[in-house]
C-alpha atoms as a PDB file:
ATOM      1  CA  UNK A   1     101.099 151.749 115.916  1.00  0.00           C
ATOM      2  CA  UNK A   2      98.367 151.846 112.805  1.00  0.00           C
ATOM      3  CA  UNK A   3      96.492 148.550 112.430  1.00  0.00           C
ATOM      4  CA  UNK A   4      96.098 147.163 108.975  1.00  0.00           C
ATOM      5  CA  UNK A   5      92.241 147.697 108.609  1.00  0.00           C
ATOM      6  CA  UNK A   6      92.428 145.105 105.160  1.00  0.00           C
ATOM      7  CA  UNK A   7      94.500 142.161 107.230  1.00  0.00           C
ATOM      8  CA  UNK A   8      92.814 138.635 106.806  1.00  0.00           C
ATOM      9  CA  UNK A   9      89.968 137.617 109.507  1.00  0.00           C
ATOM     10  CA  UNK A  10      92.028 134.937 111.116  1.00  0.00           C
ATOM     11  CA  UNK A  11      90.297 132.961 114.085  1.00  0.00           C
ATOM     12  CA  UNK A  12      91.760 131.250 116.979  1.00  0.00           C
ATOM     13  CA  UNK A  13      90.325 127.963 117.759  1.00  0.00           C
ATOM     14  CA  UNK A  14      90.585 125.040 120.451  1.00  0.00           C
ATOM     15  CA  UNK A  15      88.951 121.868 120.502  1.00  0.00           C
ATOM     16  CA  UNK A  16      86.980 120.431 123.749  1.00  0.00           C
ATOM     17  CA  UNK A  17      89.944 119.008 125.898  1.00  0.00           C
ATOM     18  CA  UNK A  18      90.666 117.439 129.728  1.00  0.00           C
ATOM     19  CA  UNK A  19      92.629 119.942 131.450  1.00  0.00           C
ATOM     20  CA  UNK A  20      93.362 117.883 135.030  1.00  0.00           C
ATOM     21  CA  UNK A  21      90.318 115.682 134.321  1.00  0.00           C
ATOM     22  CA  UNK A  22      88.032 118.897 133.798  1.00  0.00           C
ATOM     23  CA  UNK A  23      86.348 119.020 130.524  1.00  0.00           C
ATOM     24  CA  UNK A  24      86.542 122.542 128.689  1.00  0.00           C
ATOM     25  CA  UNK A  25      84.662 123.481 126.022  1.00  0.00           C
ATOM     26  CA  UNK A  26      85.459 123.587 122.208  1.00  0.00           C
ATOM     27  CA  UNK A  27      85.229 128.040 120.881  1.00  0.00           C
ATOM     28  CA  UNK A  28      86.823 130.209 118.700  1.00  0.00           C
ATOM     29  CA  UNK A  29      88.015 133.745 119.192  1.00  0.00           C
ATOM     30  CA  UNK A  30      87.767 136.340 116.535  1.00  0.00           C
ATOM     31  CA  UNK A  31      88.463 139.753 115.492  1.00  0.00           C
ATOM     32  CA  UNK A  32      87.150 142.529 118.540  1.00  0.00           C
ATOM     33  CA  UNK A  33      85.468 139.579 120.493  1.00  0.00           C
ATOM     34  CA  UNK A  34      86.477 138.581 124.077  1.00  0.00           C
ATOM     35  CA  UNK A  35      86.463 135.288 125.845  1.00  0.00           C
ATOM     36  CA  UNK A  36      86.389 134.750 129.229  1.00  0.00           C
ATOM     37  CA  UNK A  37      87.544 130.976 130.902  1.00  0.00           C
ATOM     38  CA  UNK A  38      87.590 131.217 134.925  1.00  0.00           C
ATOM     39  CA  UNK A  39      89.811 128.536 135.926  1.00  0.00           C
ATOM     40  CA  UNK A  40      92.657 127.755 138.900  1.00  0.00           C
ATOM     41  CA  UNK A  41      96.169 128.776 137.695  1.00  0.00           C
ATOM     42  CA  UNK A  42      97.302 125.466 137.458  1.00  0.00           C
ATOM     43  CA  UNK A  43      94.909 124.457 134.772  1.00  0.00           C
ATOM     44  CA  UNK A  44      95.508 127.844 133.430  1.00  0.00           C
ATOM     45  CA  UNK A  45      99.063 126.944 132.505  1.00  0.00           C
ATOM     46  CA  UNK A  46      97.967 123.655 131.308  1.00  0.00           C
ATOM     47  CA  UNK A  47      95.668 125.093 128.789  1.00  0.00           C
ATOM     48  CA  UNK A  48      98.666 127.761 127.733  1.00  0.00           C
ATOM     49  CA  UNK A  49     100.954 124.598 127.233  1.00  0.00           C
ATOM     50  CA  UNK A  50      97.869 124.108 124.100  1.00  0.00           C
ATOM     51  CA  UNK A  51      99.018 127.284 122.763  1.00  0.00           C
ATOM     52  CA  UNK A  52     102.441 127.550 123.271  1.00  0.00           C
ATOM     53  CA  UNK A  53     103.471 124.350 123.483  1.00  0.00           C
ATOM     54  CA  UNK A  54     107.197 123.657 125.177  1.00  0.00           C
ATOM     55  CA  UNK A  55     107.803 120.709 123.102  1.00  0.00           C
ATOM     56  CA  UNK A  56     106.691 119.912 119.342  1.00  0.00           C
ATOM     57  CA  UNK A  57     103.687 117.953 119.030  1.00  0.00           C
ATOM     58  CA  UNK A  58     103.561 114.620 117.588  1.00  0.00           C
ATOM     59  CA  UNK A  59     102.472 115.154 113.448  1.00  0.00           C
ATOM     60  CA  UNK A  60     100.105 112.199 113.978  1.00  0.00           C
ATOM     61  CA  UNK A  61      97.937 113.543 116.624  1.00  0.00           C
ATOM     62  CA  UNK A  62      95.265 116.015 116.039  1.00  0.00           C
ATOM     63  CA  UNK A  63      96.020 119.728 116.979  1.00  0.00           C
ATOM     64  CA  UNK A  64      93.743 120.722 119.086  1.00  0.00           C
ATOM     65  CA  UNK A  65      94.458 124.726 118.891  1.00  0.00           C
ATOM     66  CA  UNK A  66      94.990 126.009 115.708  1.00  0.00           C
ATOM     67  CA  UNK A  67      94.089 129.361 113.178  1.00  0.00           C
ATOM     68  CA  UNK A  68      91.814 129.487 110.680  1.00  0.00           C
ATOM     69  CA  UNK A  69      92.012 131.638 108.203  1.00  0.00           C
ATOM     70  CA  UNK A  70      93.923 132.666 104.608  1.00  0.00           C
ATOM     71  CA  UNK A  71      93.895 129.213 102.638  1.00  0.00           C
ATOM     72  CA  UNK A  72      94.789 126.429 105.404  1.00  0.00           C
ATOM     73  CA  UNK A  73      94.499 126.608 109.101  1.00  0.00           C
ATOM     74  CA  UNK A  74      97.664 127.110 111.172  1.00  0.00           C
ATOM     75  CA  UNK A  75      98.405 124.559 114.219  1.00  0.00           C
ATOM     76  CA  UNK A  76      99.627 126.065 117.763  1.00  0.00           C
ATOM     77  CA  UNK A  77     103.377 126.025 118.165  1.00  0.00           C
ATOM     78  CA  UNK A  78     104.501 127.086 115.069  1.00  0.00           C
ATOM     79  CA  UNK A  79     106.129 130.042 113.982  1.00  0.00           C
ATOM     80  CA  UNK A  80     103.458 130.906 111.916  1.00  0.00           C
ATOM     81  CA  UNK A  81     100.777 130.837 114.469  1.00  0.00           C
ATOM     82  CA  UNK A  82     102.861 133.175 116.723  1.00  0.00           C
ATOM     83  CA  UNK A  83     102.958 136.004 113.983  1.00  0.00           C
ATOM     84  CA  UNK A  84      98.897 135.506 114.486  1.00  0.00           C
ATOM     85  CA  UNK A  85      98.410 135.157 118.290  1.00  0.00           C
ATOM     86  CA  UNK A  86     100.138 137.604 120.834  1.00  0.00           C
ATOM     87  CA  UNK A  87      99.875 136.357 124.640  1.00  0.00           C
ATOM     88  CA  UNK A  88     100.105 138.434 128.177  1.00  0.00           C
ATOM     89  CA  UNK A  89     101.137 135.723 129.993  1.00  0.00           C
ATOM     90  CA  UNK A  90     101.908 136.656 133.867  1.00  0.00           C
ATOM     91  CA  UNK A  91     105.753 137.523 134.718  1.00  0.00           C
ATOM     92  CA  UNK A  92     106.525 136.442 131.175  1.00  0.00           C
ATOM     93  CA  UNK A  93     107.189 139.559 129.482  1.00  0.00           C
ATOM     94  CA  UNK A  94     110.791 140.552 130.498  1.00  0.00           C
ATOM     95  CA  UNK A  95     114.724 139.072 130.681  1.00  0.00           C
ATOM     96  CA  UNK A  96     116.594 140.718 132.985  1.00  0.00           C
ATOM     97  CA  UNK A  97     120.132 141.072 131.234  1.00  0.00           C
ATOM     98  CA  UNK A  98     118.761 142.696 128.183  1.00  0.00           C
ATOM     99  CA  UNK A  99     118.082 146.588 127.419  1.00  0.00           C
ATOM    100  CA  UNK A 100     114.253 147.378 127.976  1.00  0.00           C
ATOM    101  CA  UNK A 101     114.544 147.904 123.724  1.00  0.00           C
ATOM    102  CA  UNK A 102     115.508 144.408 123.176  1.00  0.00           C
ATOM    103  CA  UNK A 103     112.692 143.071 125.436  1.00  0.00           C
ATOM    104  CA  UNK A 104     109.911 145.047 123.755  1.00  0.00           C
ATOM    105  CA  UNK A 105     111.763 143.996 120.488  1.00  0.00           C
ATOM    106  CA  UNK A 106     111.967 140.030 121.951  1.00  0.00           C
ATOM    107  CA  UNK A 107     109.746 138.487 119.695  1.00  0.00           C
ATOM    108  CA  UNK A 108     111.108 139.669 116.304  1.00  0.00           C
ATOM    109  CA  UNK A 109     114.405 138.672 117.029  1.00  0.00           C
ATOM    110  CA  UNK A 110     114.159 134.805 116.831  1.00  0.00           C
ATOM    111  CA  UNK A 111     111.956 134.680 113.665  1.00  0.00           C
ATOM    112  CA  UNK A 112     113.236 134.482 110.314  1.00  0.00           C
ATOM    113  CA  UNK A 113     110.807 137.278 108.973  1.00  0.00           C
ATOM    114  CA  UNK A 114     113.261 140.361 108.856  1.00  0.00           C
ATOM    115  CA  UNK A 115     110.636 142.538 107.558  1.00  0.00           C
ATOM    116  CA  UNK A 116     108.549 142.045 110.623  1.00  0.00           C
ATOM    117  CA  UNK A 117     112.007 143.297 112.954  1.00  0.00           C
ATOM    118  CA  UNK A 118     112.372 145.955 110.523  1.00  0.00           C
ATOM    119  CA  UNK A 119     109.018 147.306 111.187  1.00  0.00           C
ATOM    120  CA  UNK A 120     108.729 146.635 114.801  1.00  0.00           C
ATOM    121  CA  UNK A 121     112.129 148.530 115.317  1.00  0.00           C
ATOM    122  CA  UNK A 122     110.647 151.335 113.518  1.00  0.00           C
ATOM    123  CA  UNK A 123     107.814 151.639 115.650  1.00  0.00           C
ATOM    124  CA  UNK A 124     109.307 150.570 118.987  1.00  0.00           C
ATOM    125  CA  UNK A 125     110.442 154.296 120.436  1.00  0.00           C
ATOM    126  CA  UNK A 126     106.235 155.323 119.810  1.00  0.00           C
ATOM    127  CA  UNK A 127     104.955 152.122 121.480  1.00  0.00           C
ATOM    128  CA  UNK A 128     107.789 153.200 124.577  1.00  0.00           C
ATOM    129  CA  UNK A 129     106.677 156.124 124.571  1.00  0.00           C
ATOM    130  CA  UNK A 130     102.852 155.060 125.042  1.00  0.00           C
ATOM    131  CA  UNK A 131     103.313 152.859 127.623  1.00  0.00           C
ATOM    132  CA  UNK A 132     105.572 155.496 129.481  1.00  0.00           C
ATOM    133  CA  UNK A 133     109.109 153.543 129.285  1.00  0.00           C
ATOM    134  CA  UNK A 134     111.046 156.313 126.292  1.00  0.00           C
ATOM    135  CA  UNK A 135     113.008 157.781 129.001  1.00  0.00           C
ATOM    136  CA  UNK A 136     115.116 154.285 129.887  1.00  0.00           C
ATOM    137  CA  UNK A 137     114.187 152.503 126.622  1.00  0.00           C
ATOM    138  CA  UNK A 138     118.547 151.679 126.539  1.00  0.00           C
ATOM    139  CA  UNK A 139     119.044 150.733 130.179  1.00  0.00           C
ATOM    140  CA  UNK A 140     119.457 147.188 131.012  1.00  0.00           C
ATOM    141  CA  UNK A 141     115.874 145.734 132.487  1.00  0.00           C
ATOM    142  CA  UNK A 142     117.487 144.486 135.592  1.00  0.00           C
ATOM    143  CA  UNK A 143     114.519 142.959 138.208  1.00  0.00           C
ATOM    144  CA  UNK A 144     111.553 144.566 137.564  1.00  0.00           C
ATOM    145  CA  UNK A 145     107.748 145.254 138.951  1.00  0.00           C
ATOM    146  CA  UNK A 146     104.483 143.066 138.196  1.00  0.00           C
ATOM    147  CA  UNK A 147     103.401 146.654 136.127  1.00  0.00           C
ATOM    148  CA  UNK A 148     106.545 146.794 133.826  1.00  0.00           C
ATOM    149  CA  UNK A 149     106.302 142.996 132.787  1.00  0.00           C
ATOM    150  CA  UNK A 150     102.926 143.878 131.939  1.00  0.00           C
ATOM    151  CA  UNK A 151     103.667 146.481 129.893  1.00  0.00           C
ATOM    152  CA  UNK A 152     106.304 144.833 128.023  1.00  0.00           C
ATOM    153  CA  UNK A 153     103.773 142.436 127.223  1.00  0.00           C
ATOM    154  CA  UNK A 154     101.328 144.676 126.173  1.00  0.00           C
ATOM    155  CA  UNK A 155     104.025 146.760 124.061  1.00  0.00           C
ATOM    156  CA  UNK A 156     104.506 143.121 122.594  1.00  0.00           C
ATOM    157  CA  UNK A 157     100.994 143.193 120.848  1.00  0.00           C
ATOM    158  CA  UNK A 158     101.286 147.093 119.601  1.00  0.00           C
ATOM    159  CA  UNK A 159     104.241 146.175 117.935  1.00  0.00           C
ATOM    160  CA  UNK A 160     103.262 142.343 116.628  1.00  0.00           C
ATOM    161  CA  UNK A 161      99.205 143.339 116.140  1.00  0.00           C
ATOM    162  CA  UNK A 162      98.636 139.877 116.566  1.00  0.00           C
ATOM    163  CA  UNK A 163      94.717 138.426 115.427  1.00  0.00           C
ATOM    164  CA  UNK A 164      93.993 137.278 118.787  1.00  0.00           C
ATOM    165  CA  UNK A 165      95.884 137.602 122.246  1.00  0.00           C
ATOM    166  CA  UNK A 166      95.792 135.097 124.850  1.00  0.00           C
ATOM    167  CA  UNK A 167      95.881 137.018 128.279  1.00  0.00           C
ATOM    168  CA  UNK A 168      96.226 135.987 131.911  1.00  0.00           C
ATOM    169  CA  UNK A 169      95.421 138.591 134.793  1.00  0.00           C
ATOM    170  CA  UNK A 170      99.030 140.783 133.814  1.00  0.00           C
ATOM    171  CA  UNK A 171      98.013 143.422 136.358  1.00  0.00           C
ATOM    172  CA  UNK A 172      98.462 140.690 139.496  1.00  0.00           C
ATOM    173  CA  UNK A 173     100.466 142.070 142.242  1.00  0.00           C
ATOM    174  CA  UNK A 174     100.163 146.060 140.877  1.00  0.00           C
ATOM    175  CA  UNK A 175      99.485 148.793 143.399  1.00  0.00           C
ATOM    176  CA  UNK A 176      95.965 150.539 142.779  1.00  0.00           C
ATOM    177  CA  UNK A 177      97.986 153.432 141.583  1.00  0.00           C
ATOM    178  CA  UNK A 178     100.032 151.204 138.604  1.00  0.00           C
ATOM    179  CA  UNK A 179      96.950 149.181 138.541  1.00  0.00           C
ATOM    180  CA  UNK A 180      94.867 151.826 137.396  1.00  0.00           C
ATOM    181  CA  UNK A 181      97.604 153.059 134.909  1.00  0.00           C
ATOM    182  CA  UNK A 182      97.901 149.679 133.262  1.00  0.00           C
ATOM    183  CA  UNK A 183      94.192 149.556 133.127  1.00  0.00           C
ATOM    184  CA  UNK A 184      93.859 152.712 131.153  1.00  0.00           C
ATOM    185  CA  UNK A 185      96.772 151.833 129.127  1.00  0.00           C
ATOM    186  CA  UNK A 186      95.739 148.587 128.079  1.00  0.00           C
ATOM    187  CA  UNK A 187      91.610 149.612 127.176  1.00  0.00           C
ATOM    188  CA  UNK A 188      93.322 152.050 124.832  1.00  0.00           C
ATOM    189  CA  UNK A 189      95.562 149.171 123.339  1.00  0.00           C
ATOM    190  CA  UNK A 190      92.900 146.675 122.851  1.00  0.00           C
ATOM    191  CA  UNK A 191      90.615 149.468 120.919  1.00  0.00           C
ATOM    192  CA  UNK A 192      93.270 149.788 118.703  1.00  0.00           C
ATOM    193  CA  UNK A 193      94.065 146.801 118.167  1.00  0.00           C
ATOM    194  CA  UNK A 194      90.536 145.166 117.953  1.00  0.00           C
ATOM    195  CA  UNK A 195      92.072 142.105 118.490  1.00  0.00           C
ATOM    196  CA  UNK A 196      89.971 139.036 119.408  1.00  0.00           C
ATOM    197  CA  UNK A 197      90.846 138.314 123.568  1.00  0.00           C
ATOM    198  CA  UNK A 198      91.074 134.971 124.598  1.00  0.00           C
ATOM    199  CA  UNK A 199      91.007 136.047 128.814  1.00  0.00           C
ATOM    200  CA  UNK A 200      92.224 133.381 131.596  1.00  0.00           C
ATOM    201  CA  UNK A 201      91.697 134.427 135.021  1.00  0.00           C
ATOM    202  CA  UNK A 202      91.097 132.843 138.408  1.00  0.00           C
ATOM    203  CA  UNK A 203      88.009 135.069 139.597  1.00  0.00           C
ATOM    204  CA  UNK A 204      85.037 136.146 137.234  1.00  0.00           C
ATOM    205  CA  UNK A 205      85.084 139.870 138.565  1.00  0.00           C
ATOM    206  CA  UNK A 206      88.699 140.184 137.601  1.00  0.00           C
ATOM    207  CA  UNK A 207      88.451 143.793 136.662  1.00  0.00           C
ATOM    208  CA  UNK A 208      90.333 143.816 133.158  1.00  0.00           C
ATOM    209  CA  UNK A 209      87.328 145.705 131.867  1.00  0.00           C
ATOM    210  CA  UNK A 210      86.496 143.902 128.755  1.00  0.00           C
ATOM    211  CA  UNK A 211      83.123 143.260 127.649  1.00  0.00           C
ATOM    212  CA  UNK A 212      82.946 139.800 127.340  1.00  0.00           C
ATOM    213  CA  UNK A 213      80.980 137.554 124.750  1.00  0.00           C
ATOM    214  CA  UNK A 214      81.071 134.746 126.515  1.00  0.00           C
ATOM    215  CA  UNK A 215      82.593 133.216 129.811  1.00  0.00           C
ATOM    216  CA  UNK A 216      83.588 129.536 131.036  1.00  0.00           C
ATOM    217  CA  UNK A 217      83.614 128.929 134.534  1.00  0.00           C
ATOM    218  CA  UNK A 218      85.352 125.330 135.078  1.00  0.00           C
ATOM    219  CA  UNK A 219      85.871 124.123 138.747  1.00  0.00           C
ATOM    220  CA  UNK A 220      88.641 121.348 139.530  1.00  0.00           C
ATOM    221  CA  UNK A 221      89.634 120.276 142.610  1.00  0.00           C
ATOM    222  CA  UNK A 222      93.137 121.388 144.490  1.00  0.00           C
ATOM    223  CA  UNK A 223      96.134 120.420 141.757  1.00  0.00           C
ATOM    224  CA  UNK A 224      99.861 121.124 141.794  1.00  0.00           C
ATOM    225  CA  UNK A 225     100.938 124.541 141.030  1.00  0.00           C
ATOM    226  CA  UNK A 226     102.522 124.249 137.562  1.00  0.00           C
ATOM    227  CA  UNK A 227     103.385 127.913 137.393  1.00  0.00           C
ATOM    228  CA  UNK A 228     107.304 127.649 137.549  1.00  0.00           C
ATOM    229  CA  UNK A 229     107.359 125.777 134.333  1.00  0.00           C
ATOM    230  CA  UNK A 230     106.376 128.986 132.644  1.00  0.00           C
END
């Protein structure tokens, strides 16, 4: 799980948007800093949507997420910008019909870089055994808890090492017991990672436990919940 200490400073931008008529702020996210943006979930998924778009954008209109770094910036929504940015995004983590192996090894295994599945496979039964899953790493996922879709998503990042992860409140719906597990868990991840945090939530005293360089709190009125799309 060893973190390249000479990788390239790559920062994760967004440009001042309307989310449902709210205006949020143009930032950046970089290497060991932490943003937070307080929001409703609905907007939250509409700002996602920025990141990890669902459809290709239009090449005439002007990104307005992208990475800078390396020798040209890198727009959301391509495969190249998901080798950079890792996401916890909430009950997103897991597919039922596939071995708990395959879902921590899920994002390797639809990109074209076979060095990047080579490595993550040979580091997958350590990051399992971190996060406390070794002992049923082969079984099939079947319908799991709000705590083991977070830590597949969390094992995601050990094993990608992304620049920046974009994170929603994982830990939603965890007894205090998990809760407190996860917690632990994931403060040790994001040391070693040092990974910039770009941090959604609905409530400023969310409790993730990051120290946080700067936070957004945007107010909207009531909206449709868009959460299903995701």
């Amino acid at each position: 799980m060893g973190v390249d200490m000479e990788r390239i400073a790559y920062q994760l931008h967004w440009d001042a948007m309307l989310v449902h008529d709210c205006a949020l702020p143009s930032d950046f996210v970089c290497a060991g800093k932490h943003v937070r943006m307080v929001m409703n979930n609905s907007m939250q998924y509409a700002f996602l949507n920025h990141f990890f778009p669902q459809f290709s954008l239009p090449i005439q209109e002007k990104p307005k997420v992208w990475i800078s770094g390396g020798d040209k910036n890198i727009v959301a929504g391509t495969p190249q910008f998901c080798k950079h940015v890792g996401s916890m995004i909430r009950r997103r983590g897991l597919l039922a019909n596939l071995s708990m192996r395959e879902n921590l090894l899920l994002p390797f295994l639809y990109i074209e870089d076979k060095a990047c599945l080579k490595k993550a496979e040979a580091e997958v039964d350590e990051v399992a055994e971190f996060l406390g899953l070794a002992s049923g790493l082969n079984e099939q996922a079947g319908e799991r808890s709000a705590y083991t879709h977070a830590l597949i998503s969390l094992g995601h990042c050990l094993l990608k090492k992304p620049d920046v992860i974009v994170a929603q409140e994982v830990h939603i719906g965890m007894p205090p017991e998990r809760l407190q597990i996860f917690r632990d868990k994931a403060m040790q991840a994001m040391a070693k990672l040092d990974a910039g945090v770009l941090y959604l939530t609905s409530a400023s005293d969310e409790g993730s436990g990051l120290d946080f360089a700067r936070t957004y709190e945007i107010e909207c009125a009531s909206v449709p919940d868009m959460s299903g799309i995701w």
